[in-house]
PDB file of N, CA and C in Angstrom:
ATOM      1  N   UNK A   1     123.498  85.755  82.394  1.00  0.00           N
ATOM      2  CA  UNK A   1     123.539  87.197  82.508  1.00  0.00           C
ATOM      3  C   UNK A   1     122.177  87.704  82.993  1.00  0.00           C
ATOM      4  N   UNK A   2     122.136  88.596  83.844  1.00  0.00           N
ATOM      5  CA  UNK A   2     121.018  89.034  84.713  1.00  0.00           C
ATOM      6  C   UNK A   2     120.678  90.252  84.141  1.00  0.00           C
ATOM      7  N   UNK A   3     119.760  90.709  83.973  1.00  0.00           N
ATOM      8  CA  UNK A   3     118.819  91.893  83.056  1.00  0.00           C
ATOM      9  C   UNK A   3     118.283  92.912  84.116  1.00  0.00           C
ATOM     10  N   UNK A   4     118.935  93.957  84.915  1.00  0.00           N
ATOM     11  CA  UNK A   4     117.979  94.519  86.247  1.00  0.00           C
ATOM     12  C   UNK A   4     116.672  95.669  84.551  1.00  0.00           C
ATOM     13  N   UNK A   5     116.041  95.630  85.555  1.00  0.00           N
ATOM     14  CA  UNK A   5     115.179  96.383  85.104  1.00  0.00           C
ATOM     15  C   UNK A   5     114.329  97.769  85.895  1.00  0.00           C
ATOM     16  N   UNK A   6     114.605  99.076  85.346  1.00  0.00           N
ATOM     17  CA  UNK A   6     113.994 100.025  86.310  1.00  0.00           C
ATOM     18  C   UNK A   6     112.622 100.146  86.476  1.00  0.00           C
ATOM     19  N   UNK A   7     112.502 100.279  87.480  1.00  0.00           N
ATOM     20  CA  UNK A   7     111.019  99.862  88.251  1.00  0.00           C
ATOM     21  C   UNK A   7     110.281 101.434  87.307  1.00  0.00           C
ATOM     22  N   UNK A   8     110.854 102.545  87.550  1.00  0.00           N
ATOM     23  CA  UNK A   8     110.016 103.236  86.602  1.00  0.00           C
ATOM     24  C   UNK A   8     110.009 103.123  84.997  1.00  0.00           C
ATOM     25  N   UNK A   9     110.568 102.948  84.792  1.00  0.00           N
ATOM     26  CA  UNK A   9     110.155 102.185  83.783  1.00  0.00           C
ATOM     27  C   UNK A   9     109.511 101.462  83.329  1.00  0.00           C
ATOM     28  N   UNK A  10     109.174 100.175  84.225  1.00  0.00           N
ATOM     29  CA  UNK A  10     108.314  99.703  84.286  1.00  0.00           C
ATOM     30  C   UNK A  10     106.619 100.164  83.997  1.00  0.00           C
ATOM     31  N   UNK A  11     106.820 101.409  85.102  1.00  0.00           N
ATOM     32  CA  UNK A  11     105.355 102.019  85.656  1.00  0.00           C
ATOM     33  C   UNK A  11     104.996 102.712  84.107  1.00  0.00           C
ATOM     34  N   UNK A  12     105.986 103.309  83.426  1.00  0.00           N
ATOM     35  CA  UNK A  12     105.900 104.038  82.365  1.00  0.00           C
ATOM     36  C   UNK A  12     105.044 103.814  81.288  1.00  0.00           C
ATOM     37  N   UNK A  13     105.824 102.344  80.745  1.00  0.00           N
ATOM     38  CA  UNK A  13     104.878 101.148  80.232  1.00  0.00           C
ATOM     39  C   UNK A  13     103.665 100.950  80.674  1.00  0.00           C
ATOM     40  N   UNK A  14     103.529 100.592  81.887  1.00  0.00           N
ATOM     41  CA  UNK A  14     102.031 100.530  82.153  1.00  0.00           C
ATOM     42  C   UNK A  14     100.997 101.624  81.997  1.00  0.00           C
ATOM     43  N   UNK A  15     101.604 102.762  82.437  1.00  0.00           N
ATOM     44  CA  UNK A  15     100.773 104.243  82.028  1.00  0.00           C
ATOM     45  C   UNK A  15     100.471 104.164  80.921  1.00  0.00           C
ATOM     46  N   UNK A  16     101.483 104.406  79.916  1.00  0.00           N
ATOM     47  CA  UNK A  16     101.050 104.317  78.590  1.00  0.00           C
ATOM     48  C   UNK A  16      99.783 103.184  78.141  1.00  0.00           C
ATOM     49  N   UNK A  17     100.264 102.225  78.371  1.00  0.00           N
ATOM     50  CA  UNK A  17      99.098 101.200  78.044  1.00  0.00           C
ATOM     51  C   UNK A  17      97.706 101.502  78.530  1.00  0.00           C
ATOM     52  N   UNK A  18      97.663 101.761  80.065  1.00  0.00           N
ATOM     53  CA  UNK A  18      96.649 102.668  80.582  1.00  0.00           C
ATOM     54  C   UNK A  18      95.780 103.749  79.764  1.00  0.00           C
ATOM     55  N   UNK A  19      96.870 104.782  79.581  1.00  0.00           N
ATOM     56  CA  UNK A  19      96.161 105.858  78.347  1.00  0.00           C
ATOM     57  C   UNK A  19      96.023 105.647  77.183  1.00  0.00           C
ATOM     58  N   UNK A  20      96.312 104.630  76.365  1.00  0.00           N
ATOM     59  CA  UNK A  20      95.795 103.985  75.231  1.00  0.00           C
ATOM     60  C   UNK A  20      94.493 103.462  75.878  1.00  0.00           C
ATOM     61  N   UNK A  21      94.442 103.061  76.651  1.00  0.00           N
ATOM     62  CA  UNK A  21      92.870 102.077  76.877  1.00  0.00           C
ATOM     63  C   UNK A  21      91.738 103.540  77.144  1.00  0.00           C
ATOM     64  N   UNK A  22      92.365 104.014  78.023  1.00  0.00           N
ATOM     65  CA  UNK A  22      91.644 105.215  78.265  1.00  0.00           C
ATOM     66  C   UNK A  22      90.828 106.377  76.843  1.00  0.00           C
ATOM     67  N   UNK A  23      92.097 106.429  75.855  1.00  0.00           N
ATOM     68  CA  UNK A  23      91.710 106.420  74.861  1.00  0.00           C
ATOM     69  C   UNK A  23      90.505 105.706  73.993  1.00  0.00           C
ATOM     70  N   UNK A  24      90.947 104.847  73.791  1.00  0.00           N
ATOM     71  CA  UNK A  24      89.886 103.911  73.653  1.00  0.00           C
ATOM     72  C   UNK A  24      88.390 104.183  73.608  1.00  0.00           C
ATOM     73  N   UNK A  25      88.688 104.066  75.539  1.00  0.00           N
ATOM     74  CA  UNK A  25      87.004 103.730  76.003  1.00  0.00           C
ATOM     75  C   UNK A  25      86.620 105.180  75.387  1.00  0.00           C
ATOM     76  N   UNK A  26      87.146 106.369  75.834  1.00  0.00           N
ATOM     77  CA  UNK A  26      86.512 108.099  75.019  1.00  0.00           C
ATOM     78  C   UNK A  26      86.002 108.042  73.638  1.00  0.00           C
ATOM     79  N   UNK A  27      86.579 107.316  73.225  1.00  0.00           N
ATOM     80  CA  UNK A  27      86.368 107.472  71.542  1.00  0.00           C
ATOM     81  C   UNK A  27      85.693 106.692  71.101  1.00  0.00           C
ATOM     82  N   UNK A  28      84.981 105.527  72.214  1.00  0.00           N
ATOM     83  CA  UNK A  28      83.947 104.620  71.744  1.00  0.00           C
ATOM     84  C   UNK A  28      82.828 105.025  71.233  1.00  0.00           C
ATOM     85  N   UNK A  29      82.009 104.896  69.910  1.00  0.00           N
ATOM     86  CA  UNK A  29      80.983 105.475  69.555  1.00  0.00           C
ATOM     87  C   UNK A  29      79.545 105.023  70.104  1.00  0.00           C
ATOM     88  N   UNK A  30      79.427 103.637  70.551  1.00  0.00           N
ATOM     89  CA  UNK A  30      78.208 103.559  70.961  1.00  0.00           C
ATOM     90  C   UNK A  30      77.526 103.985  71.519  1.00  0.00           C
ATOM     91  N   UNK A  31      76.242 104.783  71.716  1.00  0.00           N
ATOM     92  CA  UNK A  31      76.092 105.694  72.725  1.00  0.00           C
ATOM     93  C   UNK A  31      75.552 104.335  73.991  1.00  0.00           C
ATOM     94  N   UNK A  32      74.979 103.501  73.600  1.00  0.00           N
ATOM     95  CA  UNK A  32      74.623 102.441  74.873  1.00  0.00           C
ATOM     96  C   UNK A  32      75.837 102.421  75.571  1.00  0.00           C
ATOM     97  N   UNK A  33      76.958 102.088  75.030  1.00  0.00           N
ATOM     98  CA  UNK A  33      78.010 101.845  76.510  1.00  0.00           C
ATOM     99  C   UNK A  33      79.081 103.251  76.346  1.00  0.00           C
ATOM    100  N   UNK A  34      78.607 104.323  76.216  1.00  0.00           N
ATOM    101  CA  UNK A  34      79.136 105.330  76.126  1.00  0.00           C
ATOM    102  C   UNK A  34      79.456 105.469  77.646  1.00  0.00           C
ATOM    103  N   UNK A  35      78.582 105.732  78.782  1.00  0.00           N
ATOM    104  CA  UNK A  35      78.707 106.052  79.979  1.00  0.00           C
ATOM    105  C   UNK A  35      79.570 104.898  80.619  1.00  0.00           C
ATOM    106  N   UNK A  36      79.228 103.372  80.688  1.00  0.00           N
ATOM    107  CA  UNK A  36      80.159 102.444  80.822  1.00  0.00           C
ATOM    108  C   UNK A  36      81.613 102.837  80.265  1.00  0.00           C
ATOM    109  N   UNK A  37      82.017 103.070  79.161  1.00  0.00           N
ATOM    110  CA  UNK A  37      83.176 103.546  78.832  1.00  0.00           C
ATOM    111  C   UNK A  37      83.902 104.899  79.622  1.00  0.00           C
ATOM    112  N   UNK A  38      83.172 105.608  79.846  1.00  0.00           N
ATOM    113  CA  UNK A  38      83.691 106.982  80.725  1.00  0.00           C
ATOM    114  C   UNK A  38      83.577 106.430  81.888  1.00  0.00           C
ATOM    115  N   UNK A  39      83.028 105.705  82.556  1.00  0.00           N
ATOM    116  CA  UNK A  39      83.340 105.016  84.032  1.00  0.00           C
ATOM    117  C   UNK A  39      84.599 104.412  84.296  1.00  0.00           C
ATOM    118  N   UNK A  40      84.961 103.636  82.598  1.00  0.00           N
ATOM    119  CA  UNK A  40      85.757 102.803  82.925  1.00  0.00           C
ATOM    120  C   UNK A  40      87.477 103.474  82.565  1.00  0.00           C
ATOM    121  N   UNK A  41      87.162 104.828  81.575  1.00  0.00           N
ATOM    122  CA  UNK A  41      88.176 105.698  81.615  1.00  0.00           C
ATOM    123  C   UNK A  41      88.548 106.710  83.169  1.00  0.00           C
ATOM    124  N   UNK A  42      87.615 107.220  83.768  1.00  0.00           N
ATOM    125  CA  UNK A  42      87.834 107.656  84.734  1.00  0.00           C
ATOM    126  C   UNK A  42      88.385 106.986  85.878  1.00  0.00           C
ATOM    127  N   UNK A  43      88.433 105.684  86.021  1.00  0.00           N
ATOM    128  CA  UNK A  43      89.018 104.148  86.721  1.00  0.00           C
ATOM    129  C   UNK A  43      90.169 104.680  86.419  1.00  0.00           C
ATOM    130  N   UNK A  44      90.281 104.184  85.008  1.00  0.00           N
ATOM    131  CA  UNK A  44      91.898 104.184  84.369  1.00  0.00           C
ATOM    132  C   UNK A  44      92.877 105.517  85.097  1.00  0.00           C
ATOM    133  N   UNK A  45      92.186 106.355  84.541  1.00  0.00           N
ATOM    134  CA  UNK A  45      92.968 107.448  85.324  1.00  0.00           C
ATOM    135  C   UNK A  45      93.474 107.967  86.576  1.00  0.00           C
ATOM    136  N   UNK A  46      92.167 107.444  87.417  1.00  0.00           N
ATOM    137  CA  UNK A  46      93.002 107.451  88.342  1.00  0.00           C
ATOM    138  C   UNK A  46      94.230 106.502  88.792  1.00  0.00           C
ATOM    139  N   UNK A  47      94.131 105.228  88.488  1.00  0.00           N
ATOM    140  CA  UNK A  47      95.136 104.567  88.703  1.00  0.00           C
ATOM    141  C   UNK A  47      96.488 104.788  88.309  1.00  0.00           C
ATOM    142  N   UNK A  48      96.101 105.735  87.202  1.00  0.00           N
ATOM    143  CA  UNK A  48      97.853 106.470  86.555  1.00  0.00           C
ATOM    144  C   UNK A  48      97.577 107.447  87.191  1.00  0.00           C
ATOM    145  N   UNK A  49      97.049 108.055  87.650  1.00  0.00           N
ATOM    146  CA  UNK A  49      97.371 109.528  88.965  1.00  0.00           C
ATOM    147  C   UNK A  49      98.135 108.847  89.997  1.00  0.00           C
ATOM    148  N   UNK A  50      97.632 107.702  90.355  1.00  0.00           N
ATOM    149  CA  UNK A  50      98.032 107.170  91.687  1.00  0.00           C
ATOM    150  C   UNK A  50      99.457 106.827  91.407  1.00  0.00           C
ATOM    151  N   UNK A  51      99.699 105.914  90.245  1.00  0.00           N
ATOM    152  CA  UNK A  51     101.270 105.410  89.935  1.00  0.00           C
ATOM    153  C   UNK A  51     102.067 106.234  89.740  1.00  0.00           C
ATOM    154  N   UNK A  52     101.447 108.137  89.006  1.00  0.00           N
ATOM    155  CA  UNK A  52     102.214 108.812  88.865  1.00  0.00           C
ATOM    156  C   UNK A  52     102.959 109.300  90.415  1.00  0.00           C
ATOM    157  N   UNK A  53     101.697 109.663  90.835  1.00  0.00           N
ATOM    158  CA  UNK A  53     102.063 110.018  92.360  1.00  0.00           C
ATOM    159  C   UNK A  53     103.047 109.400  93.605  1.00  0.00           C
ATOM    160  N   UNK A  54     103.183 107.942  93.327  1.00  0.00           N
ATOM    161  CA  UNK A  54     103.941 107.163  94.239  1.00  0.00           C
ATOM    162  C   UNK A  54     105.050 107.635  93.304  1.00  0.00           C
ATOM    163  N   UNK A  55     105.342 107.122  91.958  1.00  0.00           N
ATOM    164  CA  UNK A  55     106.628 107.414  91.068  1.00  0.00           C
ATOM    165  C   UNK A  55     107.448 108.981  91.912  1.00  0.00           C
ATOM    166  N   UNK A  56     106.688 110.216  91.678  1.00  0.00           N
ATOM    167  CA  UNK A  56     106.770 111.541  92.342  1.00  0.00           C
ATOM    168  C   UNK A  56     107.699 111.824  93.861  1.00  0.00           C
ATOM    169  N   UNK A  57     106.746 110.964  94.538  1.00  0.00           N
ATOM    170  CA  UNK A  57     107.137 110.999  96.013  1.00  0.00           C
ATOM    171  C   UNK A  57     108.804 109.974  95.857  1.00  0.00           C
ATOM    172  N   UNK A  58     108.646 109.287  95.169  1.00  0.00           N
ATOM    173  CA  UNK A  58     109.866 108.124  95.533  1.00  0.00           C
ATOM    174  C   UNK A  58     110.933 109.038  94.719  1.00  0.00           C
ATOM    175  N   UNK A  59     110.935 109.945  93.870  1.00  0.00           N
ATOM    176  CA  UNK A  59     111.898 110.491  93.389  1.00  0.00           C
ATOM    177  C   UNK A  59     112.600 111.413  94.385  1.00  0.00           C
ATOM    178  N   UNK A  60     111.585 111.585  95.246  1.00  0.00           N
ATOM    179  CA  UNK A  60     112.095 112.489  96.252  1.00  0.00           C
ATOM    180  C   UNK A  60     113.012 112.290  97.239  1.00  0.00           C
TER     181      UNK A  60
END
């Protein structure tokens, strides 16, 4: 038996996981890798802007 799986769905999952990490790095207290952490949240985000954005257009 074959399992299809929806591709947004997929992406969904990954967002989420995304904004948990994103989370994360914000709420890190160290101030030494404080800025490393907001570099590496602002990364994150965009890459879920971007997945949101293809998701967006393909609905169309």
């Amino acid at each position: 038996m074959t399992h299809t799986v929806d591709t947004r769905e997929v992406f969904q999952r990954i967002i989420q996981k995304l904004q948990a990490k994103i989370v994360r790095y914000k709420s890190f207290s160290l101030l030494s890798d404080l800025n490393k952490n907001y570099e590496r949240a602002a990364i994150l985000q965009d890459i879920v802007a971007a997945i949101e954005s293809s998701l967006e257009k393909e609905e169309k």
